[in-house]
N, C-alpha and C. Protein backbone atom coordinates (compact mmCIF):
# COMPACT_ATOMS: atom_id res chain seq x y z
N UNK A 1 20.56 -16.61 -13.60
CA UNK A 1 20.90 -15.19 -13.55
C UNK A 1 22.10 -14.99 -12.63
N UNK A 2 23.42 -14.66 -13.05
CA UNK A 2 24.42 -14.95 -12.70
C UNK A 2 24.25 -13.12 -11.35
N UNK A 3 24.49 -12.59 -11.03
CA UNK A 3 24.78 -11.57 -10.08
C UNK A 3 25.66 -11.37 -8.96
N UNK A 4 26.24 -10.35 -8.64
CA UNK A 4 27.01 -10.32 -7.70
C UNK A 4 26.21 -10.48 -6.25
N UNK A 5 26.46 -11.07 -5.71
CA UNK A 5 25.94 -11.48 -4.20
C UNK A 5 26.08 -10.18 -3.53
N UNK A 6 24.67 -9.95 -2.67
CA UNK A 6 24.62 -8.31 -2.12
C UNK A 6 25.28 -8.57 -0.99
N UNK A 7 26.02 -6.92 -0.82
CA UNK A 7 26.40 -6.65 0.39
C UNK A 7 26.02 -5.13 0.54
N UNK A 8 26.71 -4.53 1.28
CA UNK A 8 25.92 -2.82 2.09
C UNK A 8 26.90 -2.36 0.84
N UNK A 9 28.20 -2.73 0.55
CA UNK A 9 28.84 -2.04 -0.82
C UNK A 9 28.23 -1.48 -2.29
N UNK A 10 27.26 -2.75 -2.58
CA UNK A 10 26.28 -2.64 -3.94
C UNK A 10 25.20 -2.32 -3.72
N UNK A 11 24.51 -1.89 -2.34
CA UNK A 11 23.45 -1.97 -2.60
C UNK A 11 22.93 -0.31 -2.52
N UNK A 12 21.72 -0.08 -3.05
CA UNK A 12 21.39 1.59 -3.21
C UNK A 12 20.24 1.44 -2.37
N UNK A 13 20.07 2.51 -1.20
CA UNK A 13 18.73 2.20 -0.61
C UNK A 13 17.56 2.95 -1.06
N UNK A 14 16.44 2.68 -1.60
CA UNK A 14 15.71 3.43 -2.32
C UNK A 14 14.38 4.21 -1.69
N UNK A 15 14.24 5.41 -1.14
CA UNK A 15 13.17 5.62 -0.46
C UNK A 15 12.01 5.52 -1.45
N UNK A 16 10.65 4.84 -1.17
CA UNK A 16 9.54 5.12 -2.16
C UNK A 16 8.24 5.89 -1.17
N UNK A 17 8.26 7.78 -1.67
CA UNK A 17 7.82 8.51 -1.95
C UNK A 17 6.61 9.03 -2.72
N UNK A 18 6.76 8.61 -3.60
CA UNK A 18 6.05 8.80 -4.91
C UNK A 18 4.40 8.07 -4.94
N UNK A 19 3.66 7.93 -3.89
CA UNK A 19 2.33 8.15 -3.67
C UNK A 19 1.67 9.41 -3.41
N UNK A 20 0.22 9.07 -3.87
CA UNK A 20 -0.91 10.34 -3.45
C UNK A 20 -1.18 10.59 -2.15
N UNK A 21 -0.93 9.61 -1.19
CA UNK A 21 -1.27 9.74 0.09
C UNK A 21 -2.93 10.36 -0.13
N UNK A 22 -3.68 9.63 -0.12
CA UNK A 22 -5.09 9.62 -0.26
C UNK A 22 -5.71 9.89 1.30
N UNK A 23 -5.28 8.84 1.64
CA UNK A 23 -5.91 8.72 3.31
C UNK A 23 -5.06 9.99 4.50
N UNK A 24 -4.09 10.23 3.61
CA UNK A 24 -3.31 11.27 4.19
C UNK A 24 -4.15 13.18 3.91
N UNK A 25 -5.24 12.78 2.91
CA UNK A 25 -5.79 14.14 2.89
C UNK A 25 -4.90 14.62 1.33
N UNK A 26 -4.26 13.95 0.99
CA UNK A 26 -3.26 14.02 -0.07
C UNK A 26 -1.72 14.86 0.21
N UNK A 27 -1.81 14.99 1.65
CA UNK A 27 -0.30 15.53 2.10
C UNK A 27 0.36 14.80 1.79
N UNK A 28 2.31 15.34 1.03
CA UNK A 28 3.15 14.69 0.74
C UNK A 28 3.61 13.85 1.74
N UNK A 29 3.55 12.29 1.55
CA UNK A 29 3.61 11.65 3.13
C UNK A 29 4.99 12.04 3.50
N UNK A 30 5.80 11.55 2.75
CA UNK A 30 7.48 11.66 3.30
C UNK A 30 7.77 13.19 4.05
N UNK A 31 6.89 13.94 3.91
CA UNK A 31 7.04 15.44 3.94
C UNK A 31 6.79 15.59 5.81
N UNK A 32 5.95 14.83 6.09
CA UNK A 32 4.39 14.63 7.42
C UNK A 32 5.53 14.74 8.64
N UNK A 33 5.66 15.81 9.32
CA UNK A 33 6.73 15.62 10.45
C UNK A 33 6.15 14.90 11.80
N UNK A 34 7.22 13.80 12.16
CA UNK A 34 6.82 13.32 13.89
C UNK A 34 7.89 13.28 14.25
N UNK A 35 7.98 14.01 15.62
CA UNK A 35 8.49 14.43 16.58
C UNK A 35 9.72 15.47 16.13
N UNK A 36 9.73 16.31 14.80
CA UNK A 36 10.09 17.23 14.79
C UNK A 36 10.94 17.18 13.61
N UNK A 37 10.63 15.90 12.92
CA UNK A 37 11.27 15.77 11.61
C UNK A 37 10.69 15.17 10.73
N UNK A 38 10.90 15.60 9.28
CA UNK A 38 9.84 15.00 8.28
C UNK A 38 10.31 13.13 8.07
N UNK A 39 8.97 12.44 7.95
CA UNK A 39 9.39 11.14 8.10
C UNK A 39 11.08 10.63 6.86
N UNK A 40 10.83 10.97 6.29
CA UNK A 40 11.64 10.79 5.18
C UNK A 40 13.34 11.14 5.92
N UNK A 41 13.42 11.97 6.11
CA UNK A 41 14.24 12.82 7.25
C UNK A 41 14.80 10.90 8.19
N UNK A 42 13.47 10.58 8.90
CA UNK A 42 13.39 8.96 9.59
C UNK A 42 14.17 8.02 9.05
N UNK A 43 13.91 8.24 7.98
CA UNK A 43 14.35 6.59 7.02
C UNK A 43 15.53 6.97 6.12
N UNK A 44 16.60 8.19 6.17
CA UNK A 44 17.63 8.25 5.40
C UNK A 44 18.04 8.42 7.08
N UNK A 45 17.69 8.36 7.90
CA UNK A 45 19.16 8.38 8.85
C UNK A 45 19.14 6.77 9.81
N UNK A 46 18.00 6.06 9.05
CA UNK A 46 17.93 4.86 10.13
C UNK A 46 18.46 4.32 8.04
N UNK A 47 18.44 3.75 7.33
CA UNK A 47 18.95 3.11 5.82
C UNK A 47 20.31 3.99 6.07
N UNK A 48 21.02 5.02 5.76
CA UNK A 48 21.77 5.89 5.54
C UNK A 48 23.35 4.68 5.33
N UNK A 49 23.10 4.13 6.90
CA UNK A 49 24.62 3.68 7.33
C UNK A 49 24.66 2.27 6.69
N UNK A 50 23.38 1.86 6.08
CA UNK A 50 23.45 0.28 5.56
C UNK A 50 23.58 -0.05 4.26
N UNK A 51 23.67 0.86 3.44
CA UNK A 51 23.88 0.91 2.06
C UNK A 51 25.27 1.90 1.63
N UNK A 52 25.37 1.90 0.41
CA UNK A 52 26.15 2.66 -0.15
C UNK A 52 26.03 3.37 -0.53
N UNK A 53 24.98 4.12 -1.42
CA UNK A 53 24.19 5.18 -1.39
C UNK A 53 22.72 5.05 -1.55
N UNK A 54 22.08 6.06 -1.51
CA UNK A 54 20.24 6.25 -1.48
C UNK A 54 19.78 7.19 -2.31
N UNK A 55 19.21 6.56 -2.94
CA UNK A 55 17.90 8.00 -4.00
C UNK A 55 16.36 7.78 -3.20
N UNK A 56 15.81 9.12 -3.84
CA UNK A 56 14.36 9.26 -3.24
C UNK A 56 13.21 9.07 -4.69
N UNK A 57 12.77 8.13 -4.61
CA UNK A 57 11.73 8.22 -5.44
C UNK A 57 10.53 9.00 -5.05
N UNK A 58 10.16 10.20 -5.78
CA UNK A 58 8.89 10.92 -5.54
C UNK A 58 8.22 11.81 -7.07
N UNK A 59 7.36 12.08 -6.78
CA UNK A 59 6.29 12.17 -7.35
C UNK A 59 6.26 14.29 -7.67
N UNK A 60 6.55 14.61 -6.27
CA UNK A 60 6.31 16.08 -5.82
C UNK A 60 6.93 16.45 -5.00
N UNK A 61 7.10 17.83 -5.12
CA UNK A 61 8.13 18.69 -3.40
C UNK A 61 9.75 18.15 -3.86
N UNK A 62 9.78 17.80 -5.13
CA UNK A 62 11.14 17.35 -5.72
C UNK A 62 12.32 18.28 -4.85
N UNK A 63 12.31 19.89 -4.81
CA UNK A 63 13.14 20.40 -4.52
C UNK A 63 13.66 20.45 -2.95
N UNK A 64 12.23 19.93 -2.17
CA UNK A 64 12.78 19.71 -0.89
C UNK A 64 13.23 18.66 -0.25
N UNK A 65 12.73 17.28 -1.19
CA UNK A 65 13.95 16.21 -1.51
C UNK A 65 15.04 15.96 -1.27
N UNK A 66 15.25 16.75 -2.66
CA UNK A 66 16.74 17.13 -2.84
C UNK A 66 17.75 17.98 -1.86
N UNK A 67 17.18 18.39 -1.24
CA UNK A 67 17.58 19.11 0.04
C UNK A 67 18.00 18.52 0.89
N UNK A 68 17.68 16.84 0.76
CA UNK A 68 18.60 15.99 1.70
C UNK A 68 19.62 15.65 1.21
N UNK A 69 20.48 16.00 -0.35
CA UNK A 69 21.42 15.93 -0.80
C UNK A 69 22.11 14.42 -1.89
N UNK A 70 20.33 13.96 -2.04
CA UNK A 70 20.54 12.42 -2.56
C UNK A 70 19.71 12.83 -4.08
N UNK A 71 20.02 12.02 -4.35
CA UNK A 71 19.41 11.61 -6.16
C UNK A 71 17.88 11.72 -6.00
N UNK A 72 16.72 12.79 -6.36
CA UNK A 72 15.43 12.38 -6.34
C UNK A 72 15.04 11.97 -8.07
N UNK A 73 14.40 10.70 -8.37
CA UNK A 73 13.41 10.42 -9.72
C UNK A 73 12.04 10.69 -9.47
N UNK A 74 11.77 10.76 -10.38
CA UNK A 74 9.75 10.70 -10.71
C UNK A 74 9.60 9.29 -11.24
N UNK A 75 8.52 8.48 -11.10
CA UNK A 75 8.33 7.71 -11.53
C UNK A 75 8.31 8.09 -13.48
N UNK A 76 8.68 7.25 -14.25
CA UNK A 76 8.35 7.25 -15.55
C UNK A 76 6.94 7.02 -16.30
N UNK A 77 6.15 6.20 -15.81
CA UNK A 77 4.71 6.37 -15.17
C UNK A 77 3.56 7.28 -14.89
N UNK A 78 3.05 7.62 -15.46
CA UNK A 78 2.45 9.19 -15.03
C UNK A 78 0.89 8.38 -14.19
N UNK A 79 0.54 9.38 -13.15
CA UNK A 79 -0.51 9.11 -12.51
C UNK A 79 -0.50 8.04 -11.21
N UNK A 80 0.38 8.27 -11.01
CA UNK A 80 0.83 7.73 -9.71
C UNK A 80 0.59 6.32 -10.05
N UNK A 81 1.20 5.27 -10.06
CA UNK A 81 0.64 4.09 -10.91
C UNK A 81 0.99 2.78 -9.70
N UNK A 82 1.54 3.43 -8.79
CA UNK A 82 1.90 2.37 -7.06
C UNK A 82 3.61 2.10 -6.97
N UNK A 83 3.77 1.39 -6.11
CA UNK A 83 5.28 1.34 -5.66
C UNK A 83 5.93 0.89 -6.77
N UNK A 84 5.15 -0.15 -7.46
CA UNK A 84 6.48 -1.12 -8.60
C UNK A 84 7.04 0.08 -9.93
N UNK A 85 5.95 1.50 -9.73
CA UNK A 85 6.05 2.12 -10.85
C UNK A 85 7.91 2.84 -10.46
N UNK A 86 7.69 3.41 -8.91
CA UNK A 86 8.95 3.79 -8.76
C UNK A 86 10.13 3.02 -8.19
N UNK A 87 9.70 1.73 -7.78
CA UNK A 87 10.71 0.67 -8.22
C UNK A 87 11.72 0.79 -9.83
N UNK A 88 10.84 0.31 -11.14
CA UNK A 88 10.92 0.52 -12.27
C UNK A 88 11.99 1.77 -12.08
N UNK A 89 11.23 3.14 -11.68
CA UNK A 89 12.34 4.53 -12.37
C UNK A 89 13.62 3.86 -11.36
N UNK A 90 13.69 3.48 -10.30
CA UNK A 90 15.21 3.70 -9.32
C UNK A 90 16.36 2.46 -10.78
N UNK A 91 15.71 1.30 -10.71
CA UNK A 91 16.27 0.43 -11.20
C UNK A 91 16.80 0.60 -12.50
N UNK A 92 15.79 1.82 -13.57
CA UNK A 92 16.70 2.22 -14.88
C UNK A 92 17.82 3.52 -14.55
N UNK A 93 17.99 3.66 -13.49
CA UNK A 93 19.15 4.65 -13.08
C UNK A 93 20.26 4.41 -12.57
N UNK A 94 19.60 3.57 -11.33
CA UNK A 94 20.92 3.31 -10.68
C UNK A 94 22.19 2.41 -10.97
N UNK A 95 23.30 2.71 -10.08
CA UNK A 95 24.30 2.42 -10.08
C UNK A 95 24.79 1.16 -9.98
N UNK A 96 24.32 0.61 -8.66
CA UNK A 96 24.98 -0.55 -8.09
C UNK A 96 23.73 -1.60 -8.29
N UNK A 97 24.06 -3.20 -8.31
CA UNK A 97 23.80 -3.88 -8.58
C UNK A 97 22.43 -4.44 -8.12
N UNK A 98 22.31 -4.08 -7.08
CA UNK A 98 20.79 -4.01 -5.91
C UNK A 98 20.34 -2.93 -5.54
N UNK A 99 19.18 -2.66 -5.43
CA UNK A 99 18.57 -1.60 -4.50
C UNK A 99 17.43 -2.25 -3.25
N UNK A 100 17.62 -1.92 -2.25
CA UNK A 100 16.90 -1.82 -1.55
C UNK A 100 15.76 -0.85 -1.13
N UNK A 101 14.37 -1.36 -1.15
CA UNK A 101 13.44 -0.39 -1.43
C UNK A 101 12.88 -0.68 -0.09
N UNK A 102 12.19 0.65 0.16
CA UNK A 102 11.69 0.64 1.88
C UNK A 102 10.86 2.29 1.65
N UNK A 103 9.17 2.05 1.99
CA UNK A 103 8.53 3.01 1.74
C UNK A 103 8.76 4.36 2.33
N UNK A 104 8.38 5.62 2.13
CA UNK A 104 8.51 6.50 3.01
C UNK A 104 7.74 6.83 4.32
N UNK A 105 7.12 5.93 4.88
CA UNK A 105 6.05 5.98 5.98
C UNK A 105 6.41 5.43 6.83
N UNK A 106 7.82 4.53 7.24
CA UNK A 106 7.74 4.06 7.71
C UNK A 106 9.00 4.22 8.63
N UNK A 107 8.72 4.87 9.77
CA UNK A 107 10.04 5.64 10.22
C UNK A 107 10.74 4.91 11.20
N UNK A 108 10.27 3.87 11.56
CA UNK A 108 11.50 2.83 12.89
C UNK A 108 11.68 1.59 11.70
N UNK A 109 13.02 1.58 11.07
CA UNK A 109 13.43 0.97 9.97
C UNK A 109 14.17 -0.06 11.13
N UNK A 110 14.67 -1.35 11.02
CA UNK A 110 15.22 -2.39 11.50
C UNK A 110 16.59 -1.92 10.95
N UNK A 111 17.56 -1.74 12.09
CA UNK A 111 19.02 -1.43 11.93
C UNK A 111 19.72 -2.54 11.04
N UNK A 112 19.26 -3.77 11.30
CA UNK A 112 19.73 -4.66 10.45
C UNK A 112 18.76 -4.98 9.26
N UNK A 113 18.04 -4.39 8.52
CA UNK A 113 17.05 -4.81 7.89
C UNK A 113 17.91 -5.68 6.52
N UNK A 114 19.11 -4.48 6.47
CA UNK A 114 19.84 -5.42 4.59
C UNK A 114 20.39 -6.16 5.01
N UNK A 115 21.10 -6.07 6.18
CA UNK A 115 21.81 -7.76 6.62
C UNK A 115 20.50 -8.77 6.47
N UNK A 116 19.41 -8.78 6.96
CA UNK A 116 19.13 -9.33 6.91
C UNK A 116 17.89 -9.68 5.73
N UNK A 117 17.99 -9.32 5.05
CA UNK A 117 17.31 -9.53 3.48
C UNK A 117 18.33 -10.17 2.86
N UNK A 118 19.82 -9.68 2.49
CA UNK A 118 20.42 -10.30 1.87
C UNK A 118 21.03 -11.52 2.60
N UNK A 119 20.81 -11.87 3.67
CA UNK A 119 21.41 -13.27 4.11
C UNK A 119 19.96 -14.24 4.10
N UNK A 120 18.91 -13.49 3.66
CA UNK A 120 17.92 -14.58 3.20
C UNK A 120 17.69 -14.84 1.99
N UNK A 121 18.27 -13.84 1.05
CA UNK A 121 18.74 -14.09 -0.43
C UNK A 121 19.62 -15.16 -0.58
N UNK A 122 20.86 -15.13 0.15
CA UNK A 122 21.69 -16.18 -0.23
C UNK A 122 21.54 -17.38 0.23
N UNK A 123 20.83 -17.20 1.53
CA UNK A 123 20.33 -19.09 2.64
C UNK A 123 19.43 -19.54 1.33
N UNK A 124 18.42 -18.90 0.93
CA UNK A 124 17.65 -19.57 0.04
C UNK A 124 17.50 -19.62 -1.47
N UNK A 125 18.89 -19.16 -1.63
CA UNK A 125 18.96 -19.06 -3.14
C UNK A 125 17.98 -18.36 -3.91
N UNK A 126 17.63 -17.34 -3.60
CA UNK A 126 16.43 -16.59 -4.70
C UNK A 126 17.13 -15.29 -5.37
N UNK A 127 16.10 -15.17 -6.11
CA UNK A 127 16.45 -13.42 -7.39
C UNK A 127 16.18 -12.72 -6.85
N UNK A 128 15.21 -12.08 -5.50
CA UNK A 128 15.06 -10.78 -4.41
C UNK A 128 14.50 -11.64 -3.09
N UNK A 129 14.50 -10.89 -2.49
CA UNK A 129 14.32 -11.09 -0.97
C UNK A 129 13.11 -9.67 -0.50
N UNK A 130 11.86 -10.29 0.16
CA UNK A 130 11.11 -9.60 0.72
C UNK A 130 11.37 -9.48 2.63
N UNK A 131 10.97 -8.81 2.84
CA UNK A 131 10.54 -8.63 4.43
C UNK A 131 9.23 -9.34 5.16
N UNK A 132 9.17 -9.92 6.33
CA UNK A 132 7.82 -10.64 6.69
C UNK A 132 8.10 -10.28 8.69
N UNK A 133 7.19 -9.69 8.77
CA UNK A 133 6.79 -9.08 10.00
C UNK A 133 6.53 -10.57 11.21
N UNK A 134 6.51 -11.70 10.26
CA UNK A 134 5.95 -13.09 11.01
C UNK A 134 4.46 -13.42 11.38
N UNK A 135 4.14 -12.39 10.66
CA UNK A 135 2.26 -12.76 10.10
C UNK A 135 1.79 -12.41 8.57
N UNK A 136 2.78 -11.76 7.84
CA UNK A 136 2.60 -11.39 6.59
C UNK A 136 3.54 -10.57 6.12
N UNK A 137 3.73 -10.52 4.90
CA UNK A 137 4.95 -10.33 4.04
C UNK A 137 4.89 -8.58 4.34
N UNK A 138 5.88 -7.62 4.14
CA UNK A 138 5.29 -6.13 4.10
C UNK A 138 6.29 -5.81 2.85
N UNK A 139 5.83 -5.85 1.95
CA UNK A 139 6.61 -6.63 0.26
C UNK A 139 6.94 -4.90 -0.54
N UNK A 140 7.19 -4.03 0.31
CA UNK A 140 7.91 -2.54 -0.12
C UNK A 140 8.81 -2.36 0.38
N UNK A 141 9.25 -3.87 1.77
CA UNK A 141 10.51 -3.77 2.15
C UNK A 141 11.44 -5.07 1.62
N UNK A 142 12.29 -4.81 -0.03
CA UNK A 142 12.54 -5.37 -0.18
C UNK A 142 13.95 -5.30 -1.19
N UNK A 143 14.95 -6.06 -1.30
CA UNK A 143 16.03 -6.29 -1.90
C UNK A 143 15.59 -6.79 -3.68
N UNK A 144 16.18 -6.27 -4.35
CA UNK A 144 15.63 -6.65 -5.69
C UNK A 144 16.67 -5.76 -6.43
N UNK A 145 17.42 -7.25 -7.41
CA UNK A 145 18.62 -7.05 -8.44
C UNK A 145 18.08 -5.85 -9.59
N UNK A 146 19.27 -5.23 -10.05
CA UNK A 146 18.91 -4.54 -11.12
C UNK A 146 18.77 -5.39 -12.20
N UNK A 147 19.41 -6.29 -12.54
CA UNK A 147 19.11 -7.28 -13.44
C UNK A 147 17.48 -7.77 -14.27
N UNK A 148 16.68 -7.29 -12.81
CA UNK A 148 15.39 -7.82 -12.51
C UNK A 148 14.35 -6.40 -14.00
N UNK A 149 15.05 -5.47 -13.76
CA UNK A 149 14.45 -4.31 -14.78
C UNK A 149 13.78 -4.52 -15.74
N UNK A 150 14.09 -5.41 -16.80
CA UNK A 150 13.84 -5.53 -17.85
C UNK A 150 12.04 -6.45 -17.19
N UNK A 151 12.34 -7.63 -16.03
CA UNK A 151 11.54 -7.96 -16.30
C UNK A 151 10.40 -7.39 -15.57
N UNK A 152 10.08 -6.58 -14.89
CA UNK A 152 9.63 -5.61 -14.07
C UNK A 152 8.84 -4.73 -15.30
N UNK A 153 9.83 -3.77 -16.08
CA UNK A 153 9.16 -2.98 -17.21
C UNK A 153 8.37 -3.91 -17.99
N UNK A 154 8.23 -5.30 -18.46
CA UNK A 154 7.49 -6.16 -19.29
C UNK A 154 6.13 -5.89 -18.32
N UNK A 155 6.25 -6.48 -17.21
CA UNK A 155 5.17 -6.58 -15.97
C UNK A 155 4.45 -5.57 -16.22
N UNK A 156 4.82 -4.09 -15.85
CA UNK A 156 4.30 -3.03 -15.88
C UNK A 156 3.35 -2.87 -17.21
N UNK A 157 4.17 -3.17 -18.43
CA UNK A 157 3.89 -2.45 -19.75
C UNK A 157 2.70 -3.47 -20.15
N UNK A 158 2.07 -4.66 -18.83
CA UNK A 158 1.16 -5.98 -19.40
C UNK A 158 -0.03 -5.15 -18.70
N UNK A 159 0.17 -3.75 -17.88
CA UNK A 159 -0.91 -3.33 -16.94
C UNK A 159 -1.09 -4.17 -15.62
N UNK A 160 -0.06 -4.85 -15.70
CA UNK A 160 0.12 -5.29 -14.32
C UNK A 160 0.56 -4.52 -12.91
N UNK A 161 -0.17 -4.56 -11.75
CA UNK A 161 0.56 -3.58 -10.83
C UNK A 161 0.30 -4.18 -9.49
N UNK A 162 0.46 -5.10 -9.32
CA UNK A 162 0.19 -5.65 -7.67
C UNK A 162 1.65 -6.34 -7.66
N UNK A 163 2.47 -5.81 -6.27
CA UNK A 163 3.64 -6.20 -6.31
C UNK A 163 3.68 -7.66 -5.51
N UNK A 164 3.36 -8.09 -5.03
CA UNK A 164 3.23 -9.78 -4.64
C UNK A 164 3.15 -10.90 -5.93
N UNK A 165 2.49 -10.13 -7.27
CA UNK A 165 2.33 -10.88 -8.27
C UNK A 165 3.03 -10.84 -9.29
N UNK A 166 4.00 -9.80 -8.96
CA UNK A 166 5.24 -9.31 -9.59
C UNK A 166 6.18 -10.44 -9.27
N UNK A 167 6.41 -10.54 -7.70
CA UNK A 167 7.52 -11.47 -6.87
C UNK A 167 6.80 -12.85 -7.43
N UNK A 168 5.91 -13.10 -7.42
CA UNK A 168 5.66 -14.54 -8.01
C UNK A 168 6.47 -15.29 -8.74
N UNK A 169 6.78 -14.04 -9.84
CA UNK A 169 7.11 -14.43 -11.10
C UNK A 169 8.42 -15.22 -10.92
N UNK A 170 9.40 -14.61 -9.84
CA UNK A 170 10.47 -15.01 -9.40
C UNK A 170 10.77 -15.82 -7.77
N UNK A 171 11.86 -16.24 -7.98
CA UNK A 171 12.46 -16.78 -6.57
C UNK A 171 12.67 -15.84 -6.04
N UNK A 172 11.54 -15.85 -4.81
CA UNK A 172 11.54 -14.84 -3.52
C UNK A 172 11.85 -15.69 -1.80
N UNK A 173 12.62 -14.68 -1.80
CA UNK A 173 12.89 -15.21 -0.44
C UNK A 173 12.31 -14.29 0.51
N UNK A 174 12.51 -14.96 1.96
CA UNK A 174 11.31 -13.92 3.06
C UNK A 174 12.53 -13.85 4.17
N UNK A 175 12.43 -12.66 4.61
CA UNK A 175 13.43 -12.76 5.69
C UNK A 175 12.03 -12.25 6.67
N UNK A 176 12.19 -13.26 7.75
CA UNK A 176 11.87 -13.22 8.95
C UNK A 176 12.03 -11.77 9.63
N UNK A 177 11.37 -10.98 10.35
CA UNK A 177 11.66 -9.89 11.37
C UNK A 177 10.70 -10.10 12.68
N UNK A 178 9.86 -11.30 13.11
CA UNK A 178 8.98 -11.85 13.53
C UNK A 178 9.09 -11.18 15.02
N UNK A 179 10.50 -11.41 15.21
CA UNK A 179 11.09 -10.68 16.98
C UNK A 179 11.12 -8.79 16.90
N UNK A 180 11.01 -8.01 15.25
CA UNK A 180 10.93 -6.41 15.47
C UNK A 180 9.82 -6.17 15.02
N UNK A 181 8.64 -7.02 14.96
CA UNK A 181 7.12 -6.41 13.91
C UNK A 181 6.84 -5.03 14.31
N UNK A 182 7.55 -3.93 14.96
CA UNK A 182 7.01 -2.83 15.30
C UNK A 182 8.00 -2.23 14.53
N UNK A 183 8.90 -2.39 13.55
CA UNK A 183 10.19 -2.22 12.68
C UNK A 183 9.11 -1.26 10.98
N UNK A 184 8.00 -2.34 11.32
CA UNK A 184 6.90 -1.53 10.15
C UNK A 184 6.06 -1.02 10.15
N UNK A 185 5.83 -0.74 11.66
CA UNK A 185 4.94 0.23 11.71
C UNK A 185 4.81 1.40 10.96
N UNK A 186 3.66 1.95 10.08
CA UNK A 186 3.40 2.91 8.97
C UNK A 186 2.88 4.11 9.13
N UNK A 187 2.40 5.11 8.29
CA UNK A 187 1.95 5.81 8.95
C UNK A 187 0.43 6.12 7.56
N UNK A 188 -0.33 5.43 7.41
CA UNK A 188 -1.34 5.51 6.12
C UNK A 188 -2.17 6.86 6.50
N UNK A 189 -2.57 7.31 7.60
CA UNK A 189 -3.74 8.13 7.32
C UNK A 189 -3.43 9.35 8.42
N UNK A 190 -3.95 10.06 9.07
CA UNK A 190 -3.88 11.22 10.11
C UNK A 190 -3.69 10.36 11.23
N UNK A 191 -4.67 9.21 11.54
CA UNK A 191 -5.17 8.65 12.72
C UNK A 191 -3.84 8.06 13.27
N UNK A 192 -3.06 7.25 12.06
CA UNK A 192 -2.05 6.33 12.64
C UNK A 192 -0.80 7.65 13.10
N UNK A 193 -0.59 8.89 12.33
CA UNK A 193 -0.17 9.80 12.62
C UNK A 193 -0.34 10.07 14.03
N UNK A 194 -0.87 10.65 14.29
CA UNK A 194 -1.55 10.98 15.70
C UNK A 194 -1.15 10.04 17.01
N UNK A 195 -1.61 8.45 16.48
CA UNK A 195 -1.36 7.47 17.59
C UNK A 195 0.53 7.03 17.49
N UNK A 196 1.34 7.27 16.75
CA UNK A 196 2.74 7.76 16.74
C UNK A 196 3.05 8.70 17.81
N UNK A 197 2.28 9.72 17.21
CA UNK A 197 2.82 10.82 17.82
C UNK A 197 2.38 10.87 19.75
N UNK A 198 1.43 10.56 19.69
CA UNK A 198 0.99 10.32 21.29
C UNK A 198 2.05 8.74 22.18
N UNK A 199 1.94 8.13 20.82
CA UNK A 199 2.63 6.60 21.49
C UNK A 199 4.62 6.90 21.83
């Protein structure tokens, strides 16, 4: 698979939005403000300067989205179907050759996170590059060719939906963040909310 080698030029950073937030009480997570801004708000101004441009994948609250002045999709997918569903919508849209996907929960993003995904793409020769905290992969922070679409929609359309078994399929590379593991800290439910907001 021949591709242009990523840099911050090609690549689109993709917020993924587009969950129920279950444990959240079903509040729109990206929406959930700490310390005086909605997380989403977090992760287009910490991604913003490392890509070339950013869309928001979501589900709902489309119009206040868009209010940050970027591209919002819905998944194509109906029923909230998990991250690879709005992976899938960014990748039949976008522009540039990579997107970088990075959930909406997760508001202290690693300043270098695409430097360093895509220089573990190219050290190890693979088709995407995941993120690894240095105890386990956190596989929604990750670099992945548009090229990859076609085989992604097959995945999907087999009822397949666990994204680790997705990356299987292909040469994945892991970029190390072992020295920022507090880079992913999330925010899943009220509780971890709360201990943010106090911490």
């Amino acid at each position: 698979m021949l591709v242009e080698a990523p840099n911050p030029q090609n690549i689109t950073g993709v917020v993924l939005a587009g969950g129920k937030a279950r444990r959240m009480g079903g509040e729109d997570k990206g929406l959930v403000e700490l310390a005086g801004q909605p997380l989403v708000a977090w992760i287009i101004e910490s991604l913003r300067p490392q890509v070339q441009d950013l869309m928001i994948n979501a589900n709902r609250s489309h119009e206040r989205y868009a209010s940050y002045g970027y591209q919002v999709i819905a998944d194509a997918m109906a029923d909230f179907q998990g991250p690879l569903a709005g992976v899938a919508a960014a990748l039949a849209v976008v522009r540039t050759p990579w997107i970088i996907t990075v959930p909406c929960d997760g508001p202290y993003l690693a300043p270098d996170l695409v430097q360093r995904l895509c220089a573990a793409l190219v050290e190890q020769e693979a088709e995407l590059a995941v993120a690894s905290d240095g105890a386990r992969l956190q596989p929604v922070y990750a670099l992945i060719p548009q090229a990859l679409a076609p085989s992604l929609e097959a995945f999907l359309a087999s009822g397949e939906r666990k994204v680790e078994r997705w990356y299987a399929q292909h040469r994945t590379a892991i970029a190390a963040f072992a020295d920022r593991p507090n880079c992913f800290a999330n925010i899943n439910s009220v509780e971890d909310l709360e201990r943010l907001r106090q911490g």
